[in-house]
PDB file of N, CA and C in Angstrom:
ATOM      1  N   UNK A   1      25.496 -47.617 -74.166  1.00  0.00           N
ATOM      2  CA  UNK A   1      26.672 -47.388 -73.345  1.00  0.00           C
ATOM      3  C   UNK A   1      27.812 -48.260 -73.880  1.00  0.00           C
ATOM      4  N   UNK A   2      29.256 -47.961 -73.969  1.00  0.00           N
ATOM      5  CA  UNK A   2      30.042 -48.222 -74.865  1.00  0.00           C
ATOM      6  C   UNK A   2      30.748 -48.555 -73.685  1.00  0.00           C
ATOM      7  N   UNK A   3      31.566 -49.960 -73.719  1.00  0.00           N
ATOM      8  CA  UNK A   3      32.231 -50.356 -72.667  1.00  0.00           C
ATOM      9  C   UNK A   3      33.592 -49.807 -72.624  1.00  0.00           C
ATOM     10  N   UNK A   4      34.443 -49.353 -71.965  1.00  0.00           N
ATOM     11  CA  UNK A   4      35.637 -49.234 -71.537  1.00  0.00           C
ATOM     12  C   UNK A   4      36.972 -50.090 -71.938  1.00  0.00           C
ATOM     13  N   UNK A   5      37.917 -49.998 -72.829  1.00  0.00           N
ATOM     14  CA  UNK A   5      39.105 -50.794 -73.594  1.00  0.00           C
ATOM     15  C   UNK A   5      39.795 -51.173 -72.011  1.00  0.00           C
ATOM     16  N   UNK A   6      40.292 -52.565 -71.749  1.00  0.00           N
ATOM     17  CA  UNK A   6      41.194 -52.906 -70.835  1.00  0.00           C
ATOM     18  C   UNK A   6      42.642 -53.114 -71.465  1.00  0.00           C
ATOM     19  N   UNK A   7      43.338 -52.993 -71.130  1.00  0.00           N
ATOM     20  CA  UNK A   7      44.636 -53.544 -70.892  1.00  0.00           C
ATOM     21  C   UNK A   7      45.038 -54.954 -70.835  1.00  0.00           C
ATOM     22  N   UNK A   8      45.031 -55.617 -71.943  1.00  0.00           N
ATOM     23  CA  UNK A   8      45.332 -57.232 -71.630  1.00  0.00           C
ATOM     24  C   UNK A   8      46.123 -57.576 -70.664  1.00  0.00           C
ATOM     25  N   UNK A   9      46.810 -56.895 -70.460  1.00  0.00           N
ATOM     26  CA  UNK A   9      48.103 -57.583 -69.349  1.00  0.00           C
ATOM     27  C   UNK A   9      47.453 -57.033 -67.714  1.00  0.00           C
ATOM     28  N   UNK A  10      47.432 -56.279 -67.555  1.00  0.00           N
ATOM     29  CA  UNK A  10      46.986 -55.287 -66.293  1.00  0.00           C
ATOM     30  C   UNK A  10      45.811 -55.760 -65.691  1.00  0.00           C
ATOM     31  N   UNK A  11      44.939 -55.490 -66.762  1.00  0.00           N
ATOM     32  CA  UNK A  11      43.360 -55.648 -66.714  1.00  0.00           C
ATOM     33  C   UNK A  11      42.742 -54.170 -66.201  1.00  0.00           C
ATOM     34  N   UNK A  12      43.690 -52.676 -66.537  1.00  0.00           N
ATOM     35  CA  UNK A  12      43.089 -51.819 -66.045  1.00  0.00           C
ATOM     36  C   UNK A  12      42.092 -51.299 -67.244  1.00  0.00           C
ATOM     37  N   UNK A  13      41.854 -50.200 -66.922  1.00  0.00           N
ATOM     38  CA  UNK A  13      41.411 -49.534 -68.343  1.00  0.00           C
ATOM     39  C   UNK A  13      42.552 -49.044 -68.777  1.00  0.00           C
ATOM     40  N   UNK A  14      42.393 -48.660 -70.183  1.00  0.00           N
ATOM     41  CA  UNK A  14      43.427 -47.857 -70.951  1.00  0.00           C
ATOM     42  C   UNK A  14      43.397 -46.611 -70.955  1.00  0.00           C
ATOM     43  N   UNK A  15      42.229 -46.099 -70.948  1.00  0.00           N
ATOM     44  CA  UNK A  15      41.989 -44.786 -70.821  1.00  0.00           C
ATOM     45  C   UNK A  15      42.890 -43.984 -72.674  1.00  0.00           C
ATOM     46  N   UNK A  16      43.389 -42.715 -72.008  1.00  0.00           N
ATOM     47  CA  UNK A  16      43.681 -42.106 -73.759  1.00  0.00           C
ATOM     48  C   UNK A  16      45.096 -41.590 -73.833  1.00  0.00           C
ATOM     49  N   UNK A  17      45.808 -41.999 -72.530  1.00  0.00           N
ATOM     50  CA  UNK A  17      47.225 -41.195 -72.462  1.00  0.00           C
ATOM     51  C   UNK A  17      48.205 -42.784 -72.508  1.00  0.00           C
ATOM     52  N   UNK A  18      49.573 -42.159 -72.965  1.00  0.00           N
ATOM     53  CA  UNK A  18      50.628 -43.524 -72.168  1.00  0.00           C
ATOM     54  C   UNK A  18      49.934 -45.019 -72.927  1.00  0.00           C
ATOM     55  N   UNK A  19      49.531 -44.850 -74.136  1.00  0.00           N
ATOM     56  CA  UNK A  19      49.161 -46.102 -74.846  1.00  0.00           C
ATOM     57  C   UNK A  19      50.490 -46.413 -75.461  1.00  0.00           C
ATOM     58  N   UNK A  20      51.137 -47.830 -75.649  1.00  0.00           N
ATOM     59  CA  UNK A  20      51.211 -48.168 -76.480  1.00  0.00           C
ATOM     60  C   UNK A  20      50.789 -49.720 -77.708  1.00  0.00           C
ATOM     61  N   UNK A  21      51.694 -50.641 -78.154  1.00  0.00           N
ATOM     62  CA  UNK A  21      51.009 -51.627 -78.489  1.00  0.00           C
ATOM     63  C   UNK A  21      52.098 -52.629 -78.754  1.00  0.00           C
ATOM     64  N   UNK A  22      51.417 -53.826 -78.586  1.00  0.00           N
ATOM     65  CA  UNK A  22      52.489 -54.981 -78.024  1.00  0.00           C
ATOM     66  C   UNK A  22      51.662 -56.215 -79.305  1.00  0.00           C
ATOM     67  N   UNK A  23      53.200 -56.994 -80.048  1.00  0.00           N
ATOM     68  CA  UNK A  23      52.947 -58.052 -80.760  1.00  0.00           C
ATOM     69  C   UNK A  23      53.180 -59.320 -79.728  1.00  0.00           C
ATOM     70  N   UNK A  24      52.439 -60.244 -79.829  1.00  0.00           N
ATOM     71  CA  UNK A  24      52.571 -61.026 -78.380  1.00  0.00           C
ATOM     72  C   UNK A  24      53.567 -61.728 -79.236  1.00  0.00           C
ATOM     73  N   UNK A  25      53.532 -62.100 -80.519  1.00  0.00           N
ATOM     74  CA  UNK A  25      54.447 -62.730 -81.190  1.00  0.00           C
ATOM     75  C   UNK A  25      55.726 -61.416 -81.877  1.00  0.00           C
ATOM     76  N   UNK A  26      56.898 -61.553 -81.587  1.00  0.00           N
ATOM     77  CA  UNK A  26      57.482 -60.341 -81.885  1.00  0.00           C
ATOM     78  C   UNK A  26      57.674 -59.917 -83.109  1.00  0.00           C
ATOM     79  N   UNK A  27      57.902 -58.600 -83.570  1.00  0.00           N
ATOM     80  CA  UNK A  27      58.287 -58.722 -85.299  1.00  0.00           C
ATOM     81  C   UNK A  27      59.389 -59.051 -85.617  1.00  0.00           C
ATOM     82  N   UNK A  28      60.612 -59.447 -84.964  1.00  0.00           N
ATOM     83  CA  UNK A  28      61.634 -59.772 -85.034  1.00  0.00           C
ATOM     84  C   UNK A  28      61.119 -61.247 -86.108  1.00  0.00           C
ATOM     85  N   UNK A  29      60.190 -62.124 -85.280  1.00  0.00           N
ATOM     86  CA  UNK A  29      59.983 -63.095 -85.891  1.00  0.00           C
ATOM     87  C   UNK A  29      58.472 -63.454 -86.508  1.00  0.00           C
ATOM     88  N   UNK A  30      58.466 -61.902 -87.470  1.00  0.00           N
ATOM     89  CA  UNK A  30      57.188 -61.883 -88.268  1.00  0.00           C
ATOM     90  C   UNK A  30      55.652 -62.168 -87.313  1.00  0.00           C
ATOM     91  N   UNK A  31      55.675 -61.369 -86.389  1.00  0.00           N
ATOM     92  CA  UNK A  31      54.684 -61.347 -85.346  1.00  0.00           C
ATOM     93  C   UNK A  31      54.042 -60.087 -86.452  1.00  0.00           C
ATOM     94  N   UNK A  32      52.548 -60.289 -86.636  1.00  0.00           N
ATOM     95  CA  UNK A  32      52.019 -58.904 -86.705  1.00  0.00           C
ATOM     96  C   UNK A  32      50.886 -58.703 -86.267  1.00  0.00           C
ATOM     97  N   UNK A  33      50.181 -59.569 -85.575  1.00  0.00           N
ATOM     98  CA  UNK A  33      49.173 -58.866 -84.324  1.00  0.00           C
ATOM     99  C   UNK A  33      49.228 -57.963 -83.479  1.00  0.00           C
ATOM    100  N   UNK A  34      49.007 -56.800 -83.361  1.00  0.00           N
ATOM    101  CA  UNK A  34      49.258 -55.818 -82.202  1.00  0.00           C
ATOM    102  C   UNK A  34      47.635 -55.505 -81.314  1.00  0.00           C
ATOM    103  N   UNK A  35      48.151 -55.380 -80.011  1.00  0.00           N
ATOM    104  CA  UNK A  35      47.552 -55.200 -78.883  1.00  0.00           C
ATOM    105  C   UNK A  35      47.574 -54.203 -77.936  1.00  0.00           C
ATOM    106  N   UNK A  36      46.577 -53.312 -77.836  1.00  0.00           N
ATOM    107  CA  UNK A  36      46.978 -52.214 -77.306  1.00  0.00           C
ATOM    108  C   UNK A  36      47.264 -52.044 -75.563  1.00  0.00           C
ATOM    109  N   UNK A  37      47.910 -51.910 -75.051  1.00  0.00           N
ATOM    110  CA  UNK A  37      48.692 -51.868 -73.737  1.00  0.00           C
ATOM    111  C   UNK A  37      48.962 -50.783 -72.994  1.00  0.00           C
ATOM    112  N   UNK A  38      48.808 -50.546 -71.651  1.00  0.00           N
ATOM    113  CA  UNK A  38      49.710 -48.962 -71.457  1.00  0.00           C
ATOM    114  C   UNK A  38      51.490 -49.464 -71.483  1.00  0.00           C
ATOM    115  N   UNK A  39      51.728 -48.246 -71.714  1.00  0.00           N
ATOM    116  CA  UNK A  39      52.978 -48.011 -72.153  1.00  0.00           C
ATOM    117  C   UNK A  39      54.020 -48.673 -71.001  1.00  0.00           C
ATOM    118  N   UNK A  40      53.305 -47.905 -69.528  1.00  0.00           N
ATOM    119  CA  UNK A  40      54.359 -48.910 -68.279  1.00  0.00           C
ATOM    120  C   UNK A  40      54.088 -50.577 -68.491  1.00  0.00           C
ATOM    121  N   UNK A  41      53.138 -50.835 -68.857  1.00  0.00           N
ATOM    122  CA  UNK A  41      53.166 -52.504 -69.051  1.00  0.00           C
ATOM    123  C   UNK A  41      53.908 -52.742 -70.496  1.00  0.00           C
ATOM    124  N   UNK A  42      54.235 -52.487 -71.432  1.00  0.00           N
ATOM    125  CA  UNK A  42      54.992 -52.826 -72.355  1.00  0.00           C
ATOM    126  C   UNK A  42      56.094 -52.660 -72.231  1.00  0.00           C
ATOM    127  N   UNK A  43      56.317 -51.779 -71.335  1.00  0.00           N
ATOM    128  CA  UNK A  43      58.066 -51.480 -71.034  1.00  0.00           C
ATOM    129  C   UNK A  43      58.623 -52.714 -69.785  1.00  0.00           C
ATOM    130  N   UNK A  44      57.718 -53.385 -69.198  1.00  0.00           N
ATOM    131  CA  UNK A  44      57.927 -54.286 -68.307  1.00  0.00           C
ATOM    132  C   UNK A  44      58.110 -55.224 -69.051  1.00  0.00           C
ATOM    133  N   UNK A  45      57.066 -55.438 -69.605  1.00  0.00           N
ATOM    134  CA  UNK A  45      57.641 -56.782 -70.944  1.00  0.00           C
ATOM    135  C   UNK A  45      58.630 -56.867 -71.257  1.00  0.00           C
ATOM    136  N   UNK A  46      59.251 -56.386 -72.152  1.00  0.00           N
ATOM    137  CA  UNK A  46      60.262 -56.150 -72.999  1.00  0.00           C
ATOM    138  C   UNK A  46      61.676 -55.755 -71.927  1.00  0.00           C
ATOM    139  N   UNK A  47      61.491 -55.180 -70.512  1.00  0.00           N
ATOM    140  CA  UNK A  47      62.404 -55.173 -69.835  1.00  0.00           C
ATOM    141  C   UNK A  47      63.017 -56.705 -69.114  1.00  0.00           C
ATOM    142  N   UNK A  48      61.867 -57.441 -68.839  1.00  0.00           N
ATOM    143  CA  UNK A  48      61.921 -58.929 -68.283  1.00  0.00           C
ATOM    144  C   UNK A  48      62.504 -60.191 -69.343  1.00  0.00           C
ATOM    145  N   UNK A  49      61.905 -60.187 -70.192  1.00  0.00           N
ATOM    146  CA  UNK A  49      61.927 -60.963 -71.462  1.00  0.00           C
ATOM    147  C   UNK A  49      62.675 -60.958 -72.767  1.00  0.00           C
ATOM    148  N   UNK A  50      63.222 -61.590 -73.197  1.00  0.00           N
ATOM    149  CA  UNK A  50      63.848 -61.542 -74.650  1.00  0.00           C
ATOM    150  C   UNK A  50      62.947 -61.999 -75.597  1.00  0.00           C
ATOM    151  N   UNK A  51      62.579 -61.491 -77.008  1.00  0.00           N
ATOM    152  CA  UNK A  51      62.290 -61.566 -78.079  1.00  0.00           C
ATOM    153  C   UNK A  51      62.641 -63.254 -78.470  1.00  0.00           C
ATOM    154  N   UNK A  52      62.894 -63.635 -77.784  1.00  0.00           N
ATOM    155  CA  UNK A  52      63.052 -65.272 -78.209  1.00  0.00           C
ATOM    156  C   UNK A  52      62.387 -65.745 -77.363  1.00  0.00           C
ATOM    157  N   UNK A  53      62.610 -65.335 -75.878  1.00  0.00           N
ATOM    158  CA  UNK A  53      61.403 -66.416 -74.715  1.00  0.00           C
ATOM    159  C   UNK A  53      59.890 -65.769 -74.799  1.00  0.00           C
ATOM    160  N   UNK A  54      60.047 -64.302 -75.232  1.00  0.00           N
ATOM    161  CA  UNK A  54      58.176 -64.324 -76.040  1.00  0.00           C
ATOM    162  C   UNK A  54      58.082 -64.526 -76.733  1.00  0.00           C
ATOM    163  N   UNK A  55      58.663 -65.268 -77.907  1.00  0.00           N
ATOM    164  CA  UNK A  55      58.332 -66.205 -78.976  1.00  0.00           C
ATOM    165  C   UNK A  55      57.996 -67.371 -78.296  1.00  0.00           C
ATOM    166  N   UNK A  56      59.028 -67.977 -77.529  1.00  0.00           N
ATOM    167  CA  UNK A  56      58.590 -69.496 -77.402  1.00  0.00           C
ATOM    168  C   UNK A  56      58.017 -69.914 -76.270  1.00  0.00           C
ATOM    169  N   UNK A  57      58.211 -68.602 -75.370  1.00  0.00           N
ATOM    170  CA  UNK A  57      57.247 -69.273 -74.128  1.00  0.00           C
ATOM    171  C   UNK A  57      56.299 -68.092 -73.682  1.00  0.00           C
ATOM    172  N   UNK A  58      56.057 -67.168 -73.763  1.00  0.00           N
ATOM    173  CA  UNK A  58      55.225 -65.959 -73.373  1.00  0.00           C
ATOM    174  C   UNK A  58      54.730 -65.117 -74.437  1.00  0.00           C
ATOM    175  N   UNK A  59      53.847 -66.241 -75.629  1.00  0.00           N
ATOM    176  CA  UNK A  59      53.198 -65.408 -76.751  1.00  0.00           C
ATOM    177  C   UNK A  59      51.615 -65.439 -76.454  1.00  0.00           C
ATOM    178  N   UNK A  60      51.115 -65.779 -75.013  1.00  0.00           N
ATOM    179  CA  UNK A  60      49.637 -65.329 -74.535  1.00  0.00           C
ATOM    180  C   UNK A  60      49.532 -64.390 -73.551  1.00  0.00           C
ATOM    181  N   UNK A  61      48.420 -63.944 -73.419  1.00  0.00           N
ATOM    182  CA  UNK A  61      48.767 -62.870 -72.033  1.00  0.00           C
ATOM    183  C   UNK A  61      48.429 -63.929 -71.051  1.00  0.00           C
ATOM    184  N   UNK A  62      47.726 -64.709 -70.901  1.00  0.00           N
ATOM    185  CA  UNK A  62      48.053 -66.048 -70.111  1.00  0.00           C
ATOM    186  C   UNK A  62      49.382 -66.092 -69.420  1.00  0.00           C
ATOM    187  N   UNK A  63      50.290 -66.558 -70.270  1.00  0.00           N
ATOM    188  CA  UNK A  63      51.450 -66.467 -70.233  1.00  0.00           C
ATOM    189  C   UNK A  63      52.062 -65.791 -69.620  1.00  0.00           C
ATOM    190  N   UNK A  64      52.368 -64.846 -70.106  1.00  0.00           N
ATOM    191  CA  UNK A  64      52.739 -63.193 -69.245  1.00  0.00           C
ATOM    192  C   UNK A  64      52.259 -63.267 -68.058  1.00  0.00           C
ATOM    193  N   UNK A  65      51.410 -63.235 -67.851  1.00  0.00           N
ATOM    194  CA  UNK A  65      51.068 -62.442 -66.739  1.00  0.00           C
ATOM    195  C   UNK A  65      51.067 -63.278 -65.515  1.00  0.00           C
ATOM    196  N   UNK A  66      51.844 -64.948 -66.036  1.00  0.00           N
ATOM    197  CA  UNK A  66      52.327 -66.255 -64.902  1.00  0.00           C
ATOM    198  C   UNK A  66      53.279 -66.016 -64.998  1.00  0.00           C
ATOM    199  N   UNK A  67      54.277 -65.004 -65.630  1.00  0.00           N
ATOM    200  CA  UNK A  67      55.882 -65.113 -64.926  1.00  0.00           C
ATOM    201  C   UNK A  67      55.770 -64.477 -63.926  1.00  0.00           C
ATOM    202  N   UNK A  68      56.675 -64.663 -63.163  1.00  0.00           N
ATOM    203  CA  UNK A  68      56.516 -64.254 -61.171  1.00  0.00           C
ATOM    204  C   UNK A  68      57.245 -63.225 -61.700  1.00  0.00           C
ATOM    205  N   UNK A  69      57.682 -62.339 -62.637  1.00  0.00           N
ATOM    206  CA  UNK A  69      57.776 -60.622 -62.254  1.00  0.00           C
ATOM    207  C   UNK A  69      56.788 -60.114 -62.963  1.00  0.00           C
ATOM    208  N   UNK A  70      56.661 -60.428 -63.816  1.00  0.00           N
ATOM    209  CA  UNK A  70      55.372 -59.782 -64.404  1.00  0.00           C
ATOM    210  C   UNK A  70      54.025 -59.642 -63.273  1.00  0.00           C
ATOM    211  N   UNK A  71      53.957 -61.042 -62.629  1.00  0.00           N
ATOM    212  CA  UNK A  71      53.441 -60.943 -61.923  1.00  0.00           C
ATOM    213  C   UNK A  71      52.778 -60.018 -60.765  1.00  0.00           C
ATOM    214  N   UNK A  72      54.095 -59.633 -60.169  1.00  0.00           N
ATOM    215  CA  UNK A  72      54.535 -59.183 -58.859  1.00  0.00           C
ATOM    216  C   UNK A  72      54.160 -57.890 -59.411  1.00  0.00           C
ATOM    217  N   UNK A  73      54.511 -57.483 -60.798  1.00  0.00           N
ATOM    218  CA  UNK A  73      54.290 -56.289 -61.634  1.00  0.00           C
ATOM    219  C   UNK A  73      52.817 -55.736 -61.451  1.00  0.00           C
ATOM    220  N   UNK A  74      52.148 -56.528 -62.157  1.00  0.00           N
ATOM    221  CA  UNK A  74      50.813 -56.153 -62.296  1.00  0.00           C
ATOM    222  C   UNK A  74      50.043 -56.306 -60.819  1.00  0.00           C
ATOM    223  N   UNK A  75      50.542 -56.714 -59.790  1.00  0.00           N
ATOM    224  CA  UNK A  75      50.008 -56.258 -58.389  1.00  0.00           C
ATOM    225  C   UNK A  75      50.060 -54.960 -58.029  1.00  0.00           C
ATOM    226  N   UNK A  76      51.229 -54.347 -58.508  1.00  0.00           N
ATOM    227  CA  UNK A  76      52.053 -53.110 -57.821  1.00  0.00           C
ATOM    228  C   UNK A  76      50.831 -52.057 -58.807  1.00  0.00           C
ATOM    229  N   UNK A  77      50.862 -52.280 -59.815  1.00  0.00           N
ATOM    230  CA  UNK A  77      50.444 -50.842 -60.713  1.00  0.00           C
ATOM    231  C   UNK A  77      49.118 -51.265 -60.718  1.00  0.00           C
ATOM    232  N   UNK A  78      48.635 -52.438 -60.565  1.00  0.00           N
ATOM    233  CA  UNK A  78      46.837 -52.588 -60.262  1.00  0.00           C
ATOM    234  C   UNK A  78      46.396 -51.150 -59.335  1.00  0.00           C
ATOM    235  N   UNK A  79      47.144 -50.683 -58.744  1.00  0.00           N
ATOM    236  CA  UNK A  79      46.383 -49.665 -57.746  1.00  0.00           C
ATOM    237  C   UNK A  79      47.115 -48.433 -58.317  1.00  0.00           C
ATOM    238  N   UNK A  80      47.372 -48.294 -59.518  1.00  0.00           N
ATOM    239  CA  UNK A  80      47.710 -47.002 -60.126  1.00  0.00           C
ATOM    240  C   UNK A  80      46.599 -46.687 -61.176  1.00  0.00           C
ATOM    241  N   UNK A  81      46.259 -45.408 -61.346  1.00  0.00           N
ATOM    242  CA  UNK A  81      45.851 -44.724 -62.152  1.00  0.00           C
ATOM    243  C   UNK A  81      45.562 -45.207 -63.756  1.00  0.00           C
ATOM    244  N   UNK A  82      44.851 -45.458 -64.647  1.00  0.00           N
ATOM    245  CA  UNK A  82      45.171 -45.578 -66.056  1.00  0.00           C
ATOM    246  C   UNK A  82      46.081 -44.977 -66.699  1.00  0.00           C
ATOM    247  N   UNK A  83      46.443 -43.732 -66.441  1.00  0.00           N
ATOM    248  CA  UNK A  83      46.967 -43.135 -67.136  1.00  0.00           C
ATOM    249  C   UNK A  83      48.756 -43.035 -66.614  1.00  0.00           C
ATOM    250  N   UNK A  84      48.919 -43.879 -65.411  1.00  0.00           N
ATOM    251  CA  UNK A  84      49.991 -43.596 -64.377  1.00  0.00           C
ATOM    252  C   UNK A  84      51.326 -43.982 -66.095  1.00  0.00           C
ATOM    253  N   UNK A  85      52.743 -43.463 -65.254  1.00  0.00           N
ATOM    254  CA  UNK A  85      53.216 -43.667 -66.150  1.00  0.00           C
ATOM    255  C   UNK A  85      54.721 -43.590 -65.479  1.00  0.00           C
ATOM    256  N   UNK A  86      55.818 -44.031 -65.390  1.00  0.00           N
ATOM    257  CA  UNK A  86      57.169 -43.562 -64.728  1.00  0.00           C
ATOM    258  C   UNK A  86      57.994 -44.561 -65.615  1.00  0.00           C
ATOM    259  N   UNK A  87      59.232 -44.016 -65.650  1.00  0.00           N
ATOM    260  CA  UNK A  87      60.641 -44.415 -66.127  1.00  0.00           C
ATOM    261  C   UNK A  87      61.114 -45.370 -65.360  1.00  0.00           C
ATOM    262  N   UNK A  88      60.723 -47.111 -66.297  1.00  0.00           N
ATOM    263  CA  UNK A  88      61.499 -47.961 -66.126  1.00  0.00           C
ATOM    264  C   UNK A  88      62.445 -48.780 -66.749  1.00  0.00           C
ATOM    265  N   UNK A  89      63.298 -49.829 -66.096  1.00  0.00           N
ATOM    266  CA  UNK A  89      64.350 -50.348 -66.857  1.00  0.00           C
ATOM    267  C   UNK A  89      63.881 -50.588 -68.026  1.00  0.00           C
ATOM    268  N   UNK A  90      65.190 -50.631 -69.341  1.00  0.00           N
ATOM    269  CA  UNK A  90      65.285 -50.941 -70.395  1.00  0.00           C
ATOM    270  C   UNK A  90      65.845 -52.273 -70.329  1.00  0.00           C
ATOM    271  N   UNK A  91      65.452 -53.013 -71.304  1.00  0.00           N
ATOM    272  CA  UNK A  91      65.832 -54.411 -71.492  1.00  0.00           C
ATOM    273  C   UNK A  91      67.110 -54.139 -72.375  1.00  0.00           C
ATOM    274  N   UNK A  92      68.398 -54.455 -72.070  1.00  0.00           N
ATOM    275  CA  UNK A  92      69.168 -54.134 -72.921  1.00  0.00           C
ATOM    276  C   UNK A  92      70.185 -55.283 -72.989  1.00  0.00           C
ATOM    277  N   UNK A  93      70.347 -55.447 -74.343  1.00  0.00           N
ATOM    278  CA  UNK A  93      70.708 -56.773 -75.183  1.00  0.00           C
ATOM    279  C   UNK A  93      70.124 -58.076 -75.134  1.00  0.00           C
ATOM    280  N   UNK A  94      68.849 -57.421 -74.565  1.00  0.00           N
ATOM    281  CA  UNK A  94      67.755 -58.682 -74.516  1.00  0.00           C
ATOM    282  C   UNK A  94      66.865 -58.613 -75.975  1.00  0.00           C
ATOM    283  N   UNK A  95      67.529 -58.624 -76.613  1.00  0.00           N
ATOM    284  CA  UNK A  95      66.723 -59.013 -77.867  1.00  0.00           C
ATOM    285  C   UNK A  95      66.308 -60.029 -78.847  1.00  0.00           C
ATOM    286  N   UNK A  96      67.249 -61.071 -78.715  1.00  0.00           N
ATOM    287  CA  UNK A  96      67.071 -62.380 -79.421  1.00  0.00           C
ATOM    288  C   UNK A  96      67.506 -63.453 -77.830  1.00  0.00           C
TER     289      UNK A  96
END
């Protein structure tokens, strides 16, 4: 029996829809570990955070998942679906 892929950030399953994948270190600054994620949790990331404070302060999922929105985040969609998926904010000019 073959165990089930989680979601580092979430802790749901991943299941096979709405994947995508997250460098905890960014490539902006030669991050190349990738981690596979659903897609609504990577878009929360990257909506909360700049590419400089997950460099220097939110490059564990440790990390992440102690900022109080991320937080508050992964309460809300804990009781969604694996595969759940909806249109959220863009992080915009949050990039460095």
């Amino acid at each position: 029996m073959s165990e089930e892929a989680l979601c580092p950030l979430c802790g749901r399953p991943l299941g096979a829809v709405n994947i995508d994948r997250h460098h905890l270190v960014p490539r902006t600054f030669k991050g190349r570990e990738q981690f596979p994620v659903h897609k609504i949790c990577h878009r929360k990331i990257h909506s909360v955070l700049s590419e400089r404070e997950l460099l220097q302060h939110y490059h564990t999922w440790e990390a992440l998942r102690a900022h109080p929105d991320i937080a508050t985040f992964i309460a809300w969609v804990a009781r969604k679906p694996p595969g759940f998926w909806t249109s959220t904010a863009t992080a915009k000019g949050k990039r460095r």
